[in-house]
Protein backbone atom coordinates (compact mmCIF):
# COMPACT_ATOMS: atom_id res chain seq x y z
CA UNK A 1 44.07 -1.14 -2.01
CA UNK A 2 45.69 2.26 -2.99
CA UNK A 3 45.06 3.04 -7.08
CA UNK A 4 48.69 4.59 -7.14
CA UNK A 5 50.50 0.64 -6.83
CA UNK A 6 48.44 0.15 -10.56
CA UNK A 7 50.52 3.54 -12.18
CA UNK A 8 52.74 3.04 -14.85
CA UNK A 9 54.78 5.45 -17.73
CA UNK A 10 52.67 4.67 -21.34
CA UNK A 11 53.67 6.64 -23.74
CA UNK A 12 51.10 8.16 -26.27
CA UNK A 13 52.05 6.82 -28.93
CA UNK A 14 51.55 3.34 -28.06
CA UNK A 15 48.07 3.80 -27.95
CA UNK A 16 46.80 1.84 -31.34
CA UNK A 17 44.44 4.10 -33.02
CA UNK A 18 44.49 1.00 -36.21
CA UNK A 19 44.63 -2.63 -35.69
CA UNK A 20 46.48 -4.86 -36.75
CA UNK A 21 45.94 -6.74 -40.65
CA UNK A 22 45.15 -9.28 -40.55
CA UNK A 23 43.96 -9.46 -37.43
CA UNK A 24 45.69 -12.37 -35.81
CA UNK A 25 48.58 -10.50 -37.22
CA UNK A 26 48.98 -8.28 -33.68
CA UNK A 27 51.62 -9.51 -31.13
CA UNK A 28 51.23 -11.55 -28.35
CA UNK A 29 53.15 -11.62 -25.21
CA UNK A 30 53.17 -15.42 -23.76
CA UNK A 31 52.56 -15.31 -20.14
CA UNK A 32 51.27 -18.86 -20.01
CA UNK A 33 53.96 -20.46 -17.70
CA UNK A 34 54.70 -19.04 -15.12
CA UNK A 35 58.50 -17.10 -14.89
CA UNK A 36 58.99 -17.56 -18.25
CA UNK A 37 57.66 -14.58 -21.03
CA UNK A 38 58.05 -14.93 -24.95
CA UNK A 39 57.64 -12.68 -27.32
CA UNK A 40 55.13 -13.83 -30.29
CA UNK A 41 52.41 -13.44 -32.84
CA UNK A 42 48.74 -13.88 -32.39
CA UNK A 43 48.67 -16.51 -35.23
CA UNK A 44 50.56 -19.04 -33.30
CA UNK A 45 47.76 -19.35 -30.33
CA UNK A 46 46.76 -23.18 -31.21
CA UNK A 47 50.33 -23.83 -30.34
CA UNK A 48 49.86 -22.81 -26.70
CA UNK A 49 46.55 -24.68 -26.29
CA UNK A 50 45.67 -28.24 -25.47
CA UNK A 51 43.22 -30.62 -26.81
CA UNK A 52 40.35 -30.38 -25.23
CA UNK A 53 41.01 -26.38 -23.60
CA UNK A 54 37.65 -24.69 -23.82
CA UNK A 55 38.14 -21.05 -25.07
CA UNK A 56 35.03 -18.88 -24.16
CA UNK A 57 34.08 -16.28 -26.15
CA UNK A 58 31.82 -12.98 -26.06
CA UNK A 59 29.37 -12.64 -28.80
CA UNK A 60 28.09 -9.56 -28.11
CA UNK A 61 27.86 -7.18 -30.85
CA UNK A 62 28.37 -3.56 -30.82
CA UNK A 63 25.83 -0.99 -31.77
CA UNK A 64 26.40 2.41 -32.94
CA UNK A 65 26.04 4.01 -29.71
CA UNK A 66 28.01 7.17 -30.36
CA UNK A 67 25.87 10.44 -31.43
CA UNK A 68 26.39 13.72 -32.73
CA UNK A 69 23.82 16.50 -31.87
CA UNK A 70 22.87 19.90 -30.71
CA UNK A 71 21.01 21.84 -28.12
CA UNK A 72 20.70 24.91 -29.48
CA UNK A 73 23.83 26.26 -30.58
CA UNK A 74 25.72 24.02 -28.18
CA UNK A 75 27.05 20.98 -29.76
CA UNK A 76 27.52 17.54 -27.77
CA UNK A 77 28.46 14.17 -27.90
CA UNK A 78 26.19 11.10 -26.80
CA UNK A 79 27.62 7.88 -25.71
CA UNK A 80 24.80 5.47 -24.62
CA UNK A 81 26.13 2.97 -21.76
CA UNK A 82 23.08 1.17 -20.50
CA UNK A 83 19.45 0.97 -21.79
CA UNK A 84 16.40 1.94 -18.74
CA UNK A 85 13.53 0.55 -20.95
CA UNK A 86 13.04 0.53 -24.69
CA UNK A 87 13.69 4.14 -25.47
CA UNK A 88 15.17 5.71 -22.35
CA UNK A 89 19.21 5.35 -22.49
CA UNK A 90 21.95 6.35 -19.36
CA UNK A 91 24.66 8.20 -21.30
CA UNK A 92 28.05 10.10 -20.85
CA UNK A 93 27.36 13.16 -22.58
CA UNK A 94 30.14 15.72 -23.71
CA UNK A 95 29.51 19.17 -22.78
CA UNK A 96 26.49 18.20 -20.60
CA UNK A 97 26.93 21.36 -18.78
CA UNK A 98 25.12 23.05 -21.03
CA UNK A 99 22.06 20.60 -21.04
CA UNK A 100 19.03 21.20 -18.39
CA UNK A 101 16.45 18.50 -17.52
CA UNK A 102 13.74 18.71 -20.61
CA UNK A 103 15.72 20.03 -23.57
CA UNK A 104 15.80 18.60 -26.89
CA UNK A 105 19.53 16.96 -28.55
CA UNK A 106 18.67 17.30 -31.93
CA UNK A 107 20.91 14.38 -33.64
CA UNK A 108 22.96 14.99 -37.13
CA UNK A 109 25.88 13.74 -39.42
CA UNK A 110 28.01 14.60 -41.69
CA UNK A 111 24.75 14.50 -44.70
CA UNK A 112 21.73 15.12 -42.43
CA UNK A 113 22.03 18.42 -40.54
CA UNK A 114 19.83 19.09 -37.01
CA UNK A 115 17.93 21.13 -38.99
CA UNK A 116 16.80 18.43 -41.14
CA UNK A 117 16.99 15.65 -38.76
CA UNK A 118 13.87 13.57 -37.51
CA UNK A 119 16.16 11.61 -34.54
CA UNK A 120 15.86 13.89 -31.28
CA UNK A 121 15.92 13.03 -27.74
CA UNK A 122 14.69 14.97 -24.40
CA UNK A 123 16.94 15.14 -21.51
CA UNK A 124 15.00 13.07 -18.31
CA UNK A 125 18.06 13.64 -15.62
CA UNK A 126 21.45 14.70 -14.82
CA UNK A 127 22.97 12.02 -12.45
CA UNK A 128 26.26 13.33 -11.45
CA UNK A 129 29.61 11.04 -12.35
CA UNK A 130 26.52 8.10 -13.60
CA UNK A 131 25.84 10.98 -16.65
CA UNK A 132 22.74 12.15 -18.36
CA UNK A 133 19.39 10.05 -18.80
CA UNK A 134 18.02 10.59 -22.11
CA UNK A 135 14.74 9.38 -23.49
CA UNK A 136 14.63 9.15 -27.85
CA UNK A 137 11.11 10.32 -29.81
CA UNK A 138 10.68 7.48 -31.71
CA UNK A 139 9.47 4.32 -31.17
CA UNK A 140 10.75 1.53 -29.32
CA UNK A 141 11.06 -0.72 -32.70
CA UNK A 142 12.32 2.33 -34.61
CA UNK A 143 15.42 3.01 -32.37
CA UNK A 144 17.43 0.72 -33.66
CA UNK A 145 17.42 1.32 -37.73
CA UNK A 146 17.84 5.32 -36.03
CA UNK A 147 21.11 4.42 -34.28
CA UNK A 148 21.91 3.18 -37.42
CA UNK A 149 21.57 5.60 -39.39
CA UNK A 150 22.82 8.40 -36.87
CA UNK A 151 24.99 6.53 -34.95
CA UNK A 152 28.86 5.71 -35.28
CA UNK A 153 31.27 2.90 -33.30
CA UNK A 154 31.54 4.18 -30.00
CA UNK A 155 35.60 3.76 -30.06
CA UNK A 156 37.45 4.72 -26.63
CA UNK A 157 38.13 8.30 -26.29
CA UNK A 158 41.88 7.46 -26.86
CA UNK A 159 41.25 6.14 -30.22
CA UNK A 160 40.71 9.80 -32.17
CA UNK A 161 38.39 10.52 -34.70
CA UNK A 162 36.76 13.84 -36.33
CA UNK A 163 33.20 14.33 -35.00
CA UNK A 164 30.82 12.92 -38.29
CA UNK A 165 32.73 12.75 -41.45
CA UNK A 166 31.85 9.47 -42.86
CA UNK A 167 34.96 9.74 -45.12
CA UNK A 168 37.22 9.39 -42.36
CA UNK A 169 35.20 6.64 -40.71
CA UNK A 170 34.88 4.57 -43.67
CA UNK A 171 39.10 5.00 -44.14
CA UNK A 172 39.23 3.62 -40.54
CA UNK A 173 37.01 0.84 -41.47
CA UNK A 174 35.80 0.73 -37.44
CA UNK A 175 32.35 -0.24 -38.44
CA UNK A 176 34.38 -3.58 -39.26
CA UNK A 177 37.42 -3.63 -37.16
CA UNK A 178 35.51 -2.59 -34.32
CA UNK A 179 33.34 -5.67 -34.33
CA UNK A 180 34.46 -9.64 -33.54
CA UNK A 181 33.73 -11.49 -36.47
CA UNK A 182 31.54 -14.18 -34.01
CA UNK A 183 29.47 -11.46 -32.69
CA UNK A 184 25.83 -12.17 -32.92
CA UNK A 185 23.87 -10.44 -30.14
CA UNK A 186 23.52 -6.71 -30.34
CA UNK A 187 23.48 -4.60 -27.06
CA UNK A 188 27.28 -3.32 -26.68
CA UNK A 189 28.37 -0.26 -26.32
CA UNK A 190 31.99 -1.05 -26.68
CA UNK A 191 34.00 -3.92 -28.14
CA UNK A 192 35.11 -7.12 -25.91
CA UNK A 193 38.75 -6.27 -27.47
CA UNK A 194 40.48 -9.36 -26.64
CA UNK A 195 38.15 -11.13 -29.27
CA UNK A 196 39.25 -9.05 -32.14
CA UNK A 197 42.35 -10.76 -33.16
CA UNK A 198 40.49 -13.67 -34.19
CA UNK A 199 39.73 -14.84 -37.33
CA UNK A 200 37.33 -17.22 -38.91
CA UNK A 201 40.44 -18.81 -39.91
CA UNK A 202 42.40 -19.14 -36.62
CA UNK A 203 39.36 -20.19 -34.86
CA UNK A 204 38.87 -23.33 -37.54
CA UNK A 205 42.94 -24.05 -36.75
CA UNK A 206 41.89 -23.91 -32.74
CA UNK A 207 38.59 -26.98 -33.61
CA UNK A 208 41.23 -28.76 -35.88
CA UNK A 209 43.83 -29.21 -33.10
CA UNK A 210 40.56 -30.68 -30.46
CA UNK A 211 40.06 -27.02 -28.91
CA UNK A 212 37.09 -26.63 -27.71
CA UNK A 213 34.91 -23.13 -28.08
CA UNK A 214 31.51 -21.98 -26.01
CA UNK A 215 29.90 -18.51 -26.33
CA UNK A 216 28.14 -16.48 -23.50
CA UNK A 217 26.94 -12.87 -24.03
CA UNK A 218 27.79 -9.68 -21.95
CA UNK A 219 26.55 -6.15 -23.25
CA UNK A 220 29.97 -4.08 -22.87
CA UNK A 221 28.93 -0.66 -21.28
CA UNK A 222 30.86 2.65 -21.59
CA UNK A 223 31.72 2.27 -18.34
CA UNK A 224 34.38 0.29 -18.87
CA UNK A 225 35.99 3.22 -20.62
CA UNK A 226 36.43 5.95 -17.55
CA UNK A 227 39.12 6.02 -15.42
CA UNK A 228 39.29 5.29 -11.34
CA UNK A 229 38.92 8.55 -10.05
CA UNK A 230 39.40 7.23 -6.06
CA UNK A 231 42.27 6.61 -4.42
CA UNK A 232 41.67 3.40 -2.79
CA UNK A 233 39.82 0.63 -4.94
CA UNK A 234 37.14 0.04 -2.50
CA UNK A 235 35.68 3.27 -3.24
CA UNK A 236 35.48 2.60 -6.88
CA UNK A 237 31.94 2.32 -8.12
CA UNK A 238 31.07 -0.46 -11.20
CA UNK A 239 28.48 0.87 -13.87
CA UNK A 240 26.51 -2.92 -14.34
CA UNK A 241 26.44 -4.66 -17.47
CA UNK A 242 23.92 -7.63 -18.85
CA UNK A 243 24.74 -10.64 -19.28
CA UNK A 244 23.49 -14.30 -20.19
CA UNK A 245 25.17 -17.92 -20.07
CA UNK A 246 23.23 -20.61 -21.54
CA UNK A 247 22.27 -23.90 -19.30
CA UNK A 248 24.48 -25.50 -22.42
CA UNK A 249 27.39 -23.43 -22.27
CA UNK A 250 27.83 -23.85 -18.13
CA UNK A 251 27.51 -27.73 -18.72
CA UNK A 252 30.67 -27.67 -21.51
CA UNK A 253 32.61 -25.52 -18.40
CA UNK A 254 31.38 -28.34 -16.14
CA UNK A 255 32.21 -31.00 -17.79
CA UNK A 256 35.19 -30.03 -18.77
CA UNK A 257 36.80 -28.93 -15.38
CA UNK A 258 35.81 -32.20 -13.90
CA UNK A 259 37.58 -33.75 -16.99
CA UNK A 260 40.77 -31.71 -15.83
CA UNK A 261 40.87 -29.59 -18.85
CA UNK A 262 41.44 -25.81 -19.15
CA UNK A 263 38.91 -22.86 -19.42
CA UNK A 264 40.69 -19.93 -20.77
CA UNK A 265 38.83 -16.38 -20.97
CA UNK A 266 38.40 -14.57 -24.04
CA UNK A 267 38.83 -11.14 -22.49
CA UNK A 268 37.87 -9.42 -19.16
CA UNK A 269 34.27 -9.34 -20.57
CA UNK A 270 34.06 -13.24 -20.78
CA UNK A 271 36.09 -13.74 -17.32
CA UNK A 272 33.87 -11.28 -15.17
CA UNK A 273 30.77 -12.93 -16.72
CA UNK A 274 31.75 -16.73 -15.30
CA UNK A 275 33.40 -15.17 -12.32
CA UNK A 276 29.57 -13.74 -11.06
CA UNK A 277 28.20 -17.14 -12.71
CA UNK A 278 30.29 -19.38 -10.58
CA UNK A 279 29.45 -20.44 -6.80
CA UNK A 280 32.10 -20.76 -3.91
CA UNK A 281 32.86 -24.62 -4.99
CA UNK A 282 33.85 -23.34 -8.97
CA UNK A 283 30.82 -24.54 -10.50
CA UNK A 284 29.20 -22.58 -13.28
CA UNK A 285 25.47 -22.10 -13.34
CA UNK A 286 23.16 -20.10 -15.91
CA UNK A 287 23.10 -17.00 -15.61
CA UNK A 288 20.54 -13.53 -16.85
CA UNK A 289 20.64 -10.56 -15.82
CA UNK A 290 23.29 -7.92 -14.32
CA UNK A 291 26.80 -7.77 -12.87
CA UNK A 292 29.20 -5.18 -11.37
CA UNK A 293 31.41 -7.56 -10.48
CA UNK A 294 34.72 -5.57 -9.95
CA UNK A 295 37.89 -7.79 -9.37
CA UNK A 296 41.28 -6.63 -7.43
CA UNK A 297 44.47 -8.32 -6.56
CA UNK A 298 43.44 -10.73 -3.55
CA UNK A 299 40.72 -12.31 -5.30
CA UNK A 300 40.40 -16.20 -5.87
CA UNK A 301 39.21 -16.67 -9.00
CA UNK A 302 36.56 -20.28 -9.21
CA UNK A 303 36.00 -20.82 -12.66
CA UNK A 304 39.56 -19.54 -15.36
CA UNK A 305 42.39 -21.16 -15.97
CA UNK A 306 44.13 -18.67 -18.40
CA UNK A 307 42.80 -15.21 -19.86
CA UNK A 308 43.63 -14.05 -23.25
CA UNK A 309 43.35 -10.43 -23.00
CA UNK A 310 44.42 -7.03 -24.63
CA UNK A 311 47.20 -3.85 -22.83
CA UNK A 312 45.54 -1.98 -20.85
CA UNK A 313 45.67 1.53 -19.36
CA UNK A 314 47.51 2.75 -16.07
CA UNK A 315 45.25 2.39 -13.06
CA UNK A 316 42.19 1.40 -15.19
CA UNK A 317 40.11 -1.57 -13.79
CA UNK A 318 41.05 -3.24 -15.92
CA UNK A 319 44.87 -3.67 -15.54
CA UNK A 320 43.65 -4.46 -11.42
CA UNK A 321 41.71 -7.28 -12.67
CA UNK A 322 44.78 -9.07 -14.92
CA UNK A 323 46.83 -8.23 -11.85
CA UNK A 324 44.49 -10.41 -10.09
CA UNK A 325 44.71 -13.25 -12.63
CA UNK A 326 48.87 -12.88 -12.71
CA UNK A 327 49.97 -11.76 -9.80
CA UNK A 328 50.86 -7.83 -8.86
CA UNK A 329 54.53 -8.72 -9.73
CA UNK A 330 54.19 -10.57 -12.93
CA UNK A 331 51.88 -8.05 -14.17
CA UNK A 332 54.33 -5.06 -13.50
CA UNK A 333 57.50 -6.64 -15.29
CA UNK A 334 55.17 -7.91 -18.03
CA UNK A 335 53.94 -4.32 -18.86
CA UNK A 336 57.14 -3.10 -18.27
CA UNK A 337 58.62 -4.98 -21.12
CA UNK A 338 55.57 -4.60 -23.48
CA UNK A 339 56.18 -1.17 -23.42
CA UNK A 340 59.90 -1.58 -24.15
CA UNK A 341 59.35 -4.04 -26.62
CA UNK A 342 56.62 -1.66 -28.32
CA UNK A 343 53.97 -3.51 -27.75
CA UNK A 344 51.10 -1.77 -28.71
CA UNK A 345 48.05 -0.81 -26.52
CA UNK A 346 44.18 -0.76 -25.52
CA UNK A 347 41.37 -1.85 -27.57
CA UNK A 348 43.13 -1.82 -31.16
CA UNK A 349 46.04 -3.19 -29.49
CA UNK A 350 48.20 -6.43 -28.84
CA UNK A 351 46.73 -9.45 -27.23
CA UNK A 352 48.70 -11.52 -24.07
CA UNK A 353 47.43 -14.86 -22.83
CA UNK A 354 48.36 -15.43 -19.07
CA UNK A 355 47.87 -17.92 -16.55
CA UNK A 356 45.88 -17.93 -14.09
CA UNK A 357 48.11 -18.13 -10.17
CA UNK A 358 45.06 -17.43 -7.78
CA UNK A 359 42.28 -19.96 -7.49
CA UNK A 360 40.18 -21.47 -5.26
C-alpha cells in the first residue's frame, strides 16, 4: 500500500506542545457510530459507553529516557528505545555522526556539568536507521536512580524544549503531564497518549455507570516516534516493543465478548498489544514478551470493538493503523474536519473514540 494515500495538510501550529487542564478537559471527536461525527469534550466519555464495556488500559510508565551529553567537544542527544540486557540500551542518538564505536558520552544537566559528572556510557555499535548501541558504567541496579537524576521525559521531537534547563521543564510540568495517572510499570520510553486525558476522577464516573476497566502493560519504544521513510508500507520496518497481559486480564476480555459486551482500546499501545495476543477465532490468551505487530488498512482486527485514541501525524503508522480500525474514508473526512475545527494534535493533543468497521 503506497505511504502517499496516508498524506494530509497539518498545520504547525496544531501540534500541542501543552495539554489540556484538566486533563479530560481536551476535545473529543465522536466517531462511535458510524456516518455520524460530533464534536465534544473528553469529560463526557461515560456517556458514550455501556454497562458492562471493558476499557483496557496501558500502565506502563515512562522513564526518563532522554539524555544530554558530550563526546568531546561534540554535544548529543540520547534517546533510549529498547533495553539489550541490564545496562546496554539501543538508542537514536542526535549528532551520532560524530560518535565512533568505543567513545565515551559523558552525561550532564543544567547543575552537573560533563566535567563533573559520574554517568558516562561507551558506544558498542552504530546500526544504521536501528541507531547507536550504548552500554552505561554503572551498575545494573544503579541505572535507574542515574536516569533519574540525568534523565528528562523523552517528549516527541515535535513537542520543543531547550536542551537541560530544569526551569523550563519544571514550567512545562512534563515530568507530570507526560505520565498517565494509572501508570505503574516502568519501562517506556514514550507515553501511551491516548491514556492521558484521564483522570482519577473520570475513571471512578466510568466504574459508577457498570464500566468495566483491565490493565495490560506495553513498554512504548521511541520507535513509535520516526516517520515511514518507504514508499510502500510493506517495506516499513517495526522497532519491537515488550509487552505482558495477565492470564486475569485475557479472561475479563473473554468473558466479556462471549457476554456480547464491548472491548474498547485505550490507545494504539493497548490495541496492538491484544491484536498479537489474540488467535484467528478472537480469543485472547496471555501474553510476555515482544511484538512488531504493524497494522494497515485491510486488516481484520479479532479482539476491539472501539479505540479511544489521540491525532496523529501525516503518514505516521500510526494514522495507517486508525485507518484500519475506521475505514480509509472515514478516517480522511474525520481528520479533515479536526483540523478545520482546530482540533489539536499528537501526544499532548485531543482524544477521538471510533468504532471499530473491520473484524473478523
Amino acid at each position: 500500500m503506497q505511504v502517499d494515500i496516508f498524506d494530509f495538510d497539518l498545520p504547525r501550529e496544531l501540534i500541542a506542545s501543552q495539554p489540556a487542564s484538566p486533563r479530560d478537559a481536551s476535545r473529543l471527536l465522536d466517531l462511535s457510530e458510524e456516518g455520524k461525527t460530533n464534536d465534544r469534550r473528553f469529560s463526557e466519555l461515560p456517556d458514550l459507553l455501556n454497562e458492562g464495556d471493558v476499557l483496557v488500559f496501558n500502565d506502563t510508565k515512562v522513564i526518563p529516557a532522554r539524555l544530554y551529553g558530550t563526546r568531546g567537544e561534540a554535544l548529543v542527544e540520547v534517546t533510549l528505545y529498547h533495553p539489550v540486557d541490564g545496562i546496554r540500551w539501543m538508542s537514536f542518538v542526535k549528532n551520532a555522526k560524530r560518535l565512533r564505536p568505543g567513545d565515551t558520552i559523558h552525561f550532564y544537566t543544567d547543575t552537573v556539568t560533563a566535567e563533573q559528572s559520574d554517568f558516562s556510557a561507551r558506544v558498542i555499535e552504530k546500526q544504521g536507521e536501528d541507531g547507536v548501541m550504548i552500554s552505561f558504567d554503572c551498575q545494573p541496579q544503579k541505572l535507574a536512580a542515574k536516569l533519574e537524576q540525568y534523565g528528562f521525559m523523552p517528549l516527541p521531537p515535535y513537542i520543543k524544549r531547550e536542551r537541560p534547563q530544569s526551569s523550563l521543564w519544571h514550567k512545562f510540568n512534563d515530568k507530570e503531564n507526560y505520565q498517565t495517572v494509572y501508570a505503574c510499570h516502568e519501562g517506556a520510553v514514550a507515553a501511551p497518549t491516548a491514556g492521558l486525558h484521564f483522570t482519577r476522577e473520570i475513571m471512578q464516573k466510568l466504574r459508577d455507570k457498570g464500566i468495566k476497566e483491565t490493565f495490560l502493560t506495553l513498554h512504548v519504544g521511541a520507535g513509535t516516534f520516526l516517520p515511514v521513510k518507504t514508499q510502500d508500507t510493506k517495506d516499513h520496518k517495526m522497532h519491537a516493543e515488550f509487552g505482558i497481559i495477565s492470564p486475569e486480564t485475557a479472561a475479563i476480555i473473554n468473558t466479556a465478548r462471549q457476554n456480547g459486551k464491548r472491548i474498547i482500546a485505550v490507545g494504539t499501545t493497548s490495541l496492538r498489544l491484544l491484536e498479537s495476543a489474540a488467535d484467528d477465532r478472537g480469543i485472547l490468551h496471555p501474553f510476555y514478551g515482544e511484538t512488531n505487530i504493524f497494522i494497515t488498512p485491510g486488516y481484520k482486527f479479532k479482539v476491539i470493538d472501539m479505540l479511544i485514541t489521540n491525532f496523529h501525524l501525516p503518514k505516521s503508522t500510526l494514522f495507517m493503523l486508525v485507518c484500519a480500525v475506521a475505514g480509509l474514508k472515514r478516517m480522511q473526512e474525520a481528520y479533515q474536519h479536526a483540523v478545520k475545527a482546530g482540533y489539536r494534535f499528537y501526544s499532548y493533543g485531543d482524544s477521538s473514540i471510533l468504532k471499530c468497521v473491520n473484524k473478523i
